[in-house]
Each structure stands twice: as C-alpha cells, then as structure tokens.
N, C-alpha and C. Protein backbone atom coordinates (compact mmCIF):
# COMPACT_ATOMS: atom_id res chain seq x y z
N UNK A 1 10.48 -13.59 -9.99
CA UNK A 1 11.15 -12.33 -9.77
C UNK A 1 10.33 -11.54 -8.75
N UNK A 2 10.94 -10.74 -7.97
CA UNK A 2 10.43 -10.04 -7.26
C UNK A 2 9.97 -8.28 -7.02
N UNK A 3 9.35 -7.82 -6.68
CA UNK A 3 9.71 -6.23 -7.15
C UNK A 3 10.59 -6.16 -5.96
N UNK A 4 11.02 -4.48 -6.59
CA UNK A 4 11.92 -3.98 -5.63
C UNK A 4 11.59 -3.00 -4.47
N UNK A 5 10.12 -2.86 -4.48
CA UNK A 5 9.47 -1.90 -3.63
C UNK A 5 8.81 -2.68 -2.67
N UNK A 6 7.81 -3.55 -3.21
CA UNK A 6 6.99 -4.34 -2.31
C UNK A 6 7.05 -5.76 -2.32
N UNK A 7 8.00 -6.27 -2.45
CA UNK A 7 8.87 -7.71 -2.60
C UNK A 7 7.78 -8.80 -3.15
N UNK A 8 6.77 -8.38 -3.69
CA UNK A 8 5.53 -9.36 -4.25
C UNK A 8 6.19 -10.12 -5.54
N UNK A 9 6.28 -11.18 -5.82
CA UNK A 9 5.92 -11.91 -6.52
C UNK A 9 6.07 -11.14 -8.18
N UNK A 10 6.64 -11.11 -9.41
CA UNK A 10 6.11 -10.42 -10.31
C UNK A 10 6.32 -11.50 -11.80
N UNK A 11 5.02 -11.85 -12.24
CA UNK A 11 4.92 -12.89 -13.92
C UNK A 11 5.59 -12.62 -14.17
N UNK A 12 6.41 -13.54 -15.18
CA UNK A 12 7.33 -13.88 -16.30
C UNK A 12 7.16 -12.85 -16.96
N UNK A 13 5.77 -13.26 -17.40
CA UNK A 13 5.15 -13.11 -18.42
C UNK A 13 4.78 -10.96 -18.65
N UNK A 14 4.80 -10.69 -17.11
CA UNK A 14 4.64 -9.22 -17.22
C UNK A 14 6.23 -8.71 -17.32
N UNK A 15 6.82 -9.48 -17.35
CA UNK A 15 8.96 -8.93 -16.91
C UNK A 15 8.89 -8.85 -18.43
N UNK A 16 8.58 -9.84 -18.87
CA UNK A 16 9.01 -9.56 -20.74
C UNK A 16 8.43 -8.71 -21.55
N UNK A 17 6.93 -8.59 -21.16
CA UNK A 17 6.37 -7.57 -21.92
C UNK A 17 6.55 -6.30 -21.47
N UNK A 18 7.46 -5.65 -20.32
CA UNK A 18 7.85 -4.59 -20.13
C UNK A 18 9.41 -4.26 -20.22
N UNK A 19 10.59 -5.50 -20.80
CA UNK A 19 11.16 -5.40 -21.31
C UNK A 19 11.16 -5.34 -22.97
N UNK A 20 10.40 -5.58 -23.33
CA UNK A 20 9.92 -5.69 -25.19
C UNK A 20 9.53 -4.08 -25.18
N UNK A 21 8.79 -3.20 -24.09
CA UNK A 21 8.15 -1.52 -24.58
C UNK A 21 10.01 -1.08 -24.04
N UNK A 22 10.86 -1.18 -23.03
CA UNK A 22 11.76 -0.15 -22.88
C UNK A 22 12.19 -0.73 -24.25
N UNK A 23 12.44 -2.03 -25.04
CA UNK A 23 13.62 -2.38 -25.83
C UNK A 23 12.77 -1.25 -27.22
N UNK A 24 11.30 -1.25 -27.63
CA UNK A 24 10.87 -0.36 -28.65
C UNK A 24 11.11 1.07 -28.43
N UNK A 25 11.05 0.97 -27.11
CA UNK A 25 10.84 3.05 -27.12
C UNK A 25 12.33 3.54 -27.49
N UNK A 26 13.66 2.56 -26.97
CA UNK A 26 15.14 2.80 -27.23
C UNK A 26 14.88 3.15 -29.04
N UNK A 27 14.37 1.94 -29.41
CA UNK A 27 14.48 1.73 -30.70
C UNK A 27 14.08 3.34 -31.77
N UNK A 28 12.76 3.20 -30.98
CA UNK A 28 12.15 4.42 -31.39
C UNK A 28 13.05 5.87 -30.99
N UNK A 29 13.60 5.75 -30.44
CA UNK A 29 14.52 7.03 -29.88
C UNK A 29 15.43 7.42 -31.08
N UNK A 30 16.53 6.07 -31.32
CA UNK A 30 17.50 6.30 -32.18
C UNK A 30 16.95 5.84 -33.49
N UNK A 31 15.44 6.25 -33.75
CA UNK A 31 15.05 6.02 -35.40
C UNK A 31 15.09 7.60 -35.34
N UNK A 32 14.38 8.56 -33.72
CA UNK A 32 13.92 9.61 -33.82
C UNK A 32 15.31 10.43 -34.17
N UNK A 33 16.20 10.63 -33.34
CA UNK A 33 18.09 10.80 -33.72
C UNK A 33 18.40 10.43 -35.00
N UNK A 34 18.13 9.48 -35.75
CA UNK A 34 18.81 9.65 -36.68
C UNK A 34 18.18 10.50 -37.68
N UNK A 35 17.02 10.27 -37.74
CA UNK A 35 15.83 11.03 -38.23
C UNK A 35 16.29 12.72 -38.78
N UNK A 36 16.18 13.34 -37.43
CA UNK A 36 16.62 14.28 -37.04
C UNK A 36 18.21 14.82 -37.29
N UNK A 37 18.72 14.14 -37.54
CA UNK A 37 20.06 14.07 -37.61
C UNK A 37 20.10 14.59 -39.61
N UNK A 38 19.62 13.71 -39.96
CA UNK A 38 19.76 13.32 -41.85
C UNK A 38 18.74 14.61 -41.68
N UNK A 39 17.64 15.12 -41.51
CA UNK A 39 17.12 16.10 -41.76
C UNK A 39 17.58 17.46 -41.50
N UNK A 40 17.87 17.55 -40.20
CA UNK A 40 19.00 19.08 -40.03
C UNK A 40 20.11 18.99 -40.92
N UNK A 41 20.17 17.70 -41.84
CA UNK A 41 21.81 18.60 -42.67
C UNK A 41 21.33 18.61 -43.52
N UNK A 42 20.09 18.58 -44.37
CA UNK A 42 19.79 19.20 -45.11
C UNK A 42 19.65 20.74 -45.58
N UNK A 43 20.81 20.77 -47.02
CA UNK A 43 21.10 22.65 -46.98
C UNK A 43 19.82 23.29 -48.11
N UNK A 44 18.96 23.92 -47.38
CA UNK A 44 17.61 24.67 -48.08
C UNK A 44 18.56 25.81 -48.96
N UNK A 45 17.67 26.64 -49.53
CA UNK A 45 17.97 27.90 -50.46
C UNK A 45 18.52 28.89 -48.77
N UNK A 46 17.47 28.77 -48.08
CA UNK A 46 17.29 29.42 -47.05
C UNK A 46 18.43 29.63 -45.83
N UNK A 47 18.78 28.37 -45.85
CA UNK A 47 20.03 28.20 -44.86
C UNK A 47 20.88 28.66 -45.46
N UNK A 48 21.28 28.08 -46.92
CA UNK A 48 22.86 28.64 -47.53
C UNK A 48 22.58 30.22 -47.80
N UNK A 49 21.77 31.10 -47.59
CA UNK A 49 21.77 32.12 -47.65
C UNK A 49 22.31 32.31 -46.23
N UNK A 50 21.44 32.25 -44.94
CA UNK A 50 21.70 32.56 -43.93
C UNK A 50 23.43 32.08 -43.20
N UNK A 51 23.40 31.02 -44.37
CA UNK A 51 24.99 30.97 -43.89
C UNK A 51 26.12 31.65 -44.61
N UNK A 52 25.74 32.39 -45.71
CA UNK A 52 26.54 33.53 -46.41
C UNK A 52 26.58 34.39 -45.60
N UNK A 53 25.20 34.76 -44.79
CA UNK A 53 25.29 36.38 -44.77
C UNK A 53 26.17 35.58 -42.93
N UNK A 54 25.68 34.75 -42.56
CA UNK A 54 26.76 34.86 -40.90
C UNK A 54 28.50 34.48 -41.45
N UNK A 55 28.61 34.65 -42.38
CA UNK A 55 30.06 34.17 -42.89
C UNK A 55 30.79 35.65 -43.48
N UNK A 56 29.56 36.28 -43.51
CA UNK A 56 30.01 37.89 -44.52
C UNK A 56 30.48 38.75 -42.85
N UNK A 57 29.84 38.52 -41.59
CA UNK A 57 30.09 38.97 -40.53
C UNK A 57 30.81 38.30 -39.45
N UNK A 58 31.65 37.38 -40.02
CA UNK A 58 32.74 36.98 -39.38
C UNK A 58 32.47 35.36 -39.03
N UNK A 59 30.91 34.99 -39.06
CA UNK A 59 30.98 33.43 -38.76
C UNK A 59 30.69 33.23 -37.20
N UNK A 60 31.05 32.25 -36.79
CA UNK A 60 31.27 31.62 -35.28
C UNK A 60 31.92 32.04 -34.67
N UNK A 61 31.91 32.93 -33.57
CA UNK A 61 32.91 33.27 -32.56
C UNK A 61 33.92 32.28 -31.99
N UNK A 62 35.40 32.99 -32.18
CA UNK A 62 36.27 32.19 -31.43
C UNK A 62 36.14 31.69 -30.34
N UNK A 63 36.77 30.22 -29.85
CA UNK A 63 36.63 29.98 -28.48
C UNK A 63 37.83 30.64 -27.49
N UNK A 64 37.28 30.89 -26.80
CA UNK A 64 38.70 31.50 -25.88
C UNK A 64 38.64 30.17 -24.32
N UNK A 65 39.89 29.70 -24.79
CA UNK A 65 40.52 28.23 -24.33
C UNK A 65 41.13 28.41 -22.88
N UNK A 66 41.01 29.76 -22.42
CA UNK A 66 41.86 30.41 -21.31
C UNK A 66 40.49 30.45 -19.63
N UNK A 67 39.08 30.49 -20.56
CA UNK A 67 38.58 31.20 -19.30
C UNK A 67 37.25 29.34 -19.95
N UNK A 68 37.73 28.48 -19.75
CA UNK A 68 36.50 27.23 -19.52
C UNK A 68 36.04 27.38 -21.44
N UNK A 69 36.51 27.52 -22.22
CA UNK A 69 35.70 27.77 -23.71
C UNK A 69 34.71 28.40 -24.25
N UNK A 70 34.97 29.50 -22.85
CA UNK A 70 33.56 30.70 -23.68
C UNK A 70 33.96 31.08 -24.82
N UNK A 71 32.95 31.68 -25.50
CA UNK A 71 32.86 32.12 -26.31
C UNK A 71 33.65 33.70 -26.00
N UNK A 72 34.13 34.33 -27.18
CA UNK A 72 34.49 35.54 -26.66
C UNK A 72 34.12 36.85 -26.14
N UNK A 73 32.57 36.86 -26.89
CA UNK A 73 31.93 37.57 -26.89
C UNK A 73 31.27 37.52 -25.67
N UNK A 74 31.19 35.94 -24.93
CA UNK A 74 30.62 36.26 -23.77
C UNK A 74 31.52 37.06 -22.43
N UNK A 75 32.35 37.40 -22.85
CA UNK A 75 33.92 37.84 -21.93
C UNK A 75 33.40 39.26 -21.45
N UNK A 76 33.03 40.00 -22.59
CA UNK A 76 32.63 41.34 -23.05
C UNK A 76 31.71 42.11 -21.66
C-alpha cells in the first residue's frame, strides 16, 4: 500500500494496526453514547421536581412552523 501524501511504501503490518485503534475508538464512542444516553434518562428526586415546576409554567415552548421552527419566544 502506498500513502497518499508521499507515495512511500506503507507495512501491512502498520495498515492493520491502525485500522484495529480507528475500529476501538468507534467502539469506544458508541459504548460512550450509549452510556450517556441510559444515564440522562435517569429521573432523580431533582429532575422530577424541576420538571413539575417547568410544567406548572407552561413547559416547552411551541414551535412556530411558519418562520424555519423557532421557537416562539425567539420571535419576540
């Protein structure tokens, strides 16, 4: 194989062992995503409070579908 910068020559043996770190770090990515994923939906005392009180003041702003899906409040 050859590189693509300086057309030298490049081991087998270095092509695989730098395909084996991109194929771990992927790996490691979507352990880190899912990770992250199962942990943010976890509901604390803390959150289900904080999500009473943004639910007692109306919640999530509507999207307004007219101007790209701002928010409405950003209109203001």
């Amino acid at each position: 194989m050859k590189c693509p910068h300086c057309s030298n020559d490049i081991k087998q043996r270095l092509v695989m062992k730098e395909a084996a770190r991109i194929e771990a770090r992927s790996e490691r990515r979507a352990l880190r995503t899912t990770a992250a994923s199962l942990l943010g939906s976890i509901t604390s005392d803390a959150k289900a409070a904080a999500a009473r009180e943004n639910g007692k003041k109306g919640g999530r702003p509507k999207r307004n579908r007219e101007k790209g899906g701002t928010h409405e409040h950003e209109l203001a």
